[in-house]
Protein backbone atom coordinates (compact mmCIF):
# COMPACT_ATOMS: atom_id res chain seq x y z
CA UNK A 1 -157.24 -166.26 -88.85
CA UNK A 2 -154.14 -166.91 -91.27
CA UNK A 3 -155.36 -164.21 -93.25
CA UNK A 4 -154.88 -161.80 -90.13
CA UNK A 5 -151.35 -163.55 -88.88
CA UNK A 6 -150.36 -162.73 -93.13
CA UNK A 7 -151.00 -159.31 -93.27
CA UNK A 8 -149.72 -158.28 -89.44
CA UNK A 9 -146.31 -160.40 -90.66
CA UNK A 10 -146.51 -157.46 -93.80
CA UNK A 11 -147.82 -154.76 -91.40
CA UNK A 12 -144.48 -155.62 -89.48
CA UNK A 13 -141.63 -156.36 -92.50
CA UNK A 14 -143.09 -153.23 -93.78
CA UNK A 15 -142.65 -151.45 -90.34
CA UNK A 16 -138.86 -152.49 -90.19
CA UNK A 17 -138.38 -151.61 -93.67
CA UNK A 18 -139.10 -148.05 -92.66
CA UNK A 19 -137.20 -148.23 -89.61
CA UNK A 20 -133.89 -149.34 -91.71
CA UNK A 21 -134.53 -146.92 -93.93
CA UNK A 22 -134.40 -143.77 -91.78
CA UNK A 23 -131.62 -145.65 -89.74
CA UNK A 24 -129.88 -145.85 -93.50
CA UNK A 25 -130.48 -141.96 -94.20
CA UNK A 26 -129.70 -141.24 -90.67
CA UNK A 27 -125.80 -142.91 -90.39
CA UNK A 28 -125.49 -141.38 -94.05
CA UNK A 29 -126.21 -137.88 -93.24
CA UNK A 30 -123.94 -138.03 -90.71
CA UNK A 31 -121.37 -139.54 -92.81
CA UNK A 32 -121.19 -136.99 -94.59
CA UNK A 33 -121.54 -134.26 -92.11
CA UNK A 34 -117.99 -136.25 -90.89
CA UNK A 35 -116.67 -136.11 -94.14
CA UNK A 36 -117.06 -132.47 -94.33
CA UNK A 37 -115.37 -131.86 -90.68
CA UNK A 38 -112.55 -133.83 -92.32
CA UNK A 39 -112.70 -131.41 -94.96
CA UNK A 40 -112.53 -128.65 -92.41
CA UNK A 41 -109.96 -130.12 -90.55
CA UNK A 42 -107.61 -130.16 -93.52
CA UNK A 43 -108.03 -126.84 -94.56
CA UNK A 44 -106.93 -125.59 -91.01
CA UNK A 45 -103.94 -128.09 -90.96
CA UNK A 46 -102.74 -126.66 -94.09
CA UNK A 47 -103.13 -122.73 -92.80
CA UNK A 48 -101.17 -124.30 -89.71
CA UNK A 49 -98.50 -125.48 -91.58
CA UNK A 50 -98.16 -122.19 -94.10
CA UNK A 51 -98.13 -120.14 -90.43
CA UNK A 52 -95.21 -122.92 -89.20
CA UNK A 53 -93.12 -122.20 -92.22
CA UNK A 54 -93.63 -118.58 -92.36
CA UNK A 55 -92.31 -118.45 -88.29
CA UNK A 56 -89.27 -120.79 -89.46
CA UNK A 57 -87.79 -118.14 -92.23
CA UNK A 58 -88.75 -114.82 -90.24
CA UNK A 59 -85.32 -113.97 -89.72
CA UNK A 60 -84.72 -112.12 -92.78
CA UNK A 61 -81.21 -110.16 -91.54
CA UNK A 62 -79.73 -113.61 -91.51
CA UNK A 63 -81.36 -114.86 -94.76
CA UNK A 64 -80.97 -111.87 -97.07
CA UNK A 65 -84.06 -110.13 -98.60
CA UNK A 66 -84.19 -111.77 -101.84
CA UNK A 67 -84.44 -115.46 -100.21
CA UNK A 68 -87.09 -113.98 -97.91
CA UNK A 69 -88.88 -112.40 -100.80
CA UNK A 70 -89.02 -115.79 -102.64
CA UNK A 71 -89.93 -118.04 -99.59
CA UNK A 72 -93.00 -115.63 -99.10
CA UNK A 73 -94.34 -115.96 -102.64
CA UNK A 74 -94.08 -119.61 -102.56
CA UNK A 75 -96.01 -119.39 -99.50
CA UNK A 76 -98.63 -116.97 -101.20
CA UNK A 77 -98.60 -119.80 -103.86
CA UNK A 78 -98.97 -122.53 -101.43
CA UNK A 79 -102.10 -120.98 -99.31
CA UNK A 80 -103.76 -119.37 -102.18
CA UNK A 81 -103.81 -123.34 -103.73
CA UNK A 82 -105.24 -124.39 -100.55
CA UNK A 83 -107.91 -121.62 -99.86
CA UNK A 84 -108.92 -122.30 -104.32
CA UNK A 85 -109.03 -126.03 -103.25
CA UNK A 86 -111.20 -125.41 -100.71
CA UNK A 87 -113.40 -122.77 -102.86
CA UNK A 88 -113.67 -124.99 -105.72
CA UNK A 89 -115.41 -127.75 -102.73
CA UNK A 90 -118.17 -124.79 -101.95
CA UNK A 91 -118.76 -123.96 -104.42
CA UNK A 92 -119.42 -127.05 -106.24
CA UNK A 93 -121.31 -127.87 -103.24
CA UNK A 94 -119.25 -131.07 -101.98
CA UNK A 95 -118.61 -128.96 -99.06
CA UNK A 96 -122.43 -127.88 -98.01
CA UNK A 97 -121.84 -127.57 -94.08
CA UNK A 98 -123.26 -124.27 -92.96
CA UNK A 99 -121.36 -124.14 -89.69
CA UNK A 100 -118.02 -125.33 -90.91
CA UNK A 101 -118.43 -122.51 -93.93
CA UNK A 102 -119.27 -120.23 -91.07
CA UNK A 103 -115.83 -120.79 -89.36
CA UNK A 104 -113.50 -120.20 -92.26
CA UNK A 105 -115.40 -117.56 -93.95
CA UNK A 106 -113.12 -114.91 -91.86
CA UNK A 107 -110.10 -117.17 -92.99
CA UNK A 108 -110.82 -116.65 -96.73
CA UNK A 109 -112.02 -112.69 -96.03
CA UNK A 110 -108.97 -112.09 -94.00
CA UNK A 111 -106.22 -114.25 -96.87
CA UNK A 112 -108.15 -112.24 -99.67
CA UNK A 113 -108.28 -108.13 -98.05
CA UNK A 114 -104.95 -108.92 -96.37
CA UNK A 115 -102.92 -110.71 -98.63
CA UNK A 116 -104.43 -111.50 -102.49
CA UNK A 117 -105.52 -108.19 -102.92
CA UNK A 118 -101.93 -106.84 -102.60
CA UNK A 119 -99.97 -109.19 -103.69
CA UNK A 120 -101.63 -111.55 -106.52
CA UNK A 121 -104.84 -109.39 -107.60
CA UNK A 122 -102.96 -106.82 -109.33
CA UNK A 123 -100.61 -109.08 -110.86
CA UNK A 124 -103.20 -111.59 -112.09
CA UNK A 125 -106.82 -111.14 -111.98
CA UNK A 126 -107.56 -114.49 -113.52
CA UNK A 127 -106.00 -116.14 -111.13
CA UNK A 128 -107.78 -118.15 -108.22
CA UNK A 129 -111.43 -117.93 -110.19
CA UNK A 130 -113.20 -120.16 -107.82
CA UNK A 131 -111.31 -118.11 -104.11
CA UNK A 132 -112.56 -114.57 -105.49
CA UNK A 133 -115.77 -116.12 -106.78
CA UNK A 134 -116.47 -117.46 -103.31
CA UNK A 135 -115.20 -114.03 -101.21
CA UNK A 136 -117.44 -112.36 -103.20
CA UNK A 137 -120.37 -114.75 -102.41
CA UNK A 138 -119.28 -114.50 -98.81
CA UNK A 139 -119.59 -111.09 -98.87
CA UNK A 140 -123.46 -111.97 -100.16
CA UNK A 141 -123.96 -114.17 -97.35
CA UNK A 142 -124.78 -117.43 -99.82
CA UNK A 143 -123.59 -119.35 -97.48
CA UNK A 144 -125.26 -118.06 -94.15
């Protein structure tokens, strides 16, 4: 009889060992899954903010071309930053979310067709390895 009360007490400590462990794996997968939202999140605070400041020097009449001209490269410089940033966490896989990769891949298509590819590509090809690394492997579908 204490040999049958011993090993249900193990059958059971055993039981809610595996029932904290998948609760452990569980609240850490989505830990991270919130991390990466955060991630998200940031990126499309930043594009806000690059869109705010573009909006606040439009007026170019007023401002005189060169200022204009500069204001819009440091913006260039400014996004292009945040888009490599945001390559470099793809690609290096610290940013693995399928769906949130999903929503900006038009974001990094659209900056790179409609902006790097006229304005920084020609100028300097070795700039932004890790943003025209990761349009290209958009373009693969890696990532869907």
């Amino acid at each position: 009889m204490i040999q049958f009360v011993l090993d249900s007490a193990q059958i059971i400590a055993s039981a809610a060992v595996a029932v904290a462990l998948y609760f452990t794996i569980t609240t850490f997968r989505k830990m991270r899954k919130t991390e990466q939202i955060k991630l998200g999140e940031k990126l499309h605070s930043d594009m806000q903010h690059v869109r705010d400041e573009i909006s606040k020097h439009m007026d170019i009449e007023r401002q005189g071309r060169d200022y204009w001209d500069s204001k819009l490269k440091l913006l260039d410089e400014i996004t292009f930053n945040t888009l490599e940033w945001n390559a470099f966490l793809i690609r290096t896989k610290q940013l693995t979310d399928k769906d949130l990769i999903s929503h900006f891949k038009k974001v990094f298509l659209e900056w790179h067709d409609d902006v790097f590819v006229k304005t920084i590509e020609n100028k300097d090809k070795s700039k932004y390895e890790q943003f025209q690394e990761l349009v290209k492997e958009l373009r693969e579908g890696k990532y869907t």
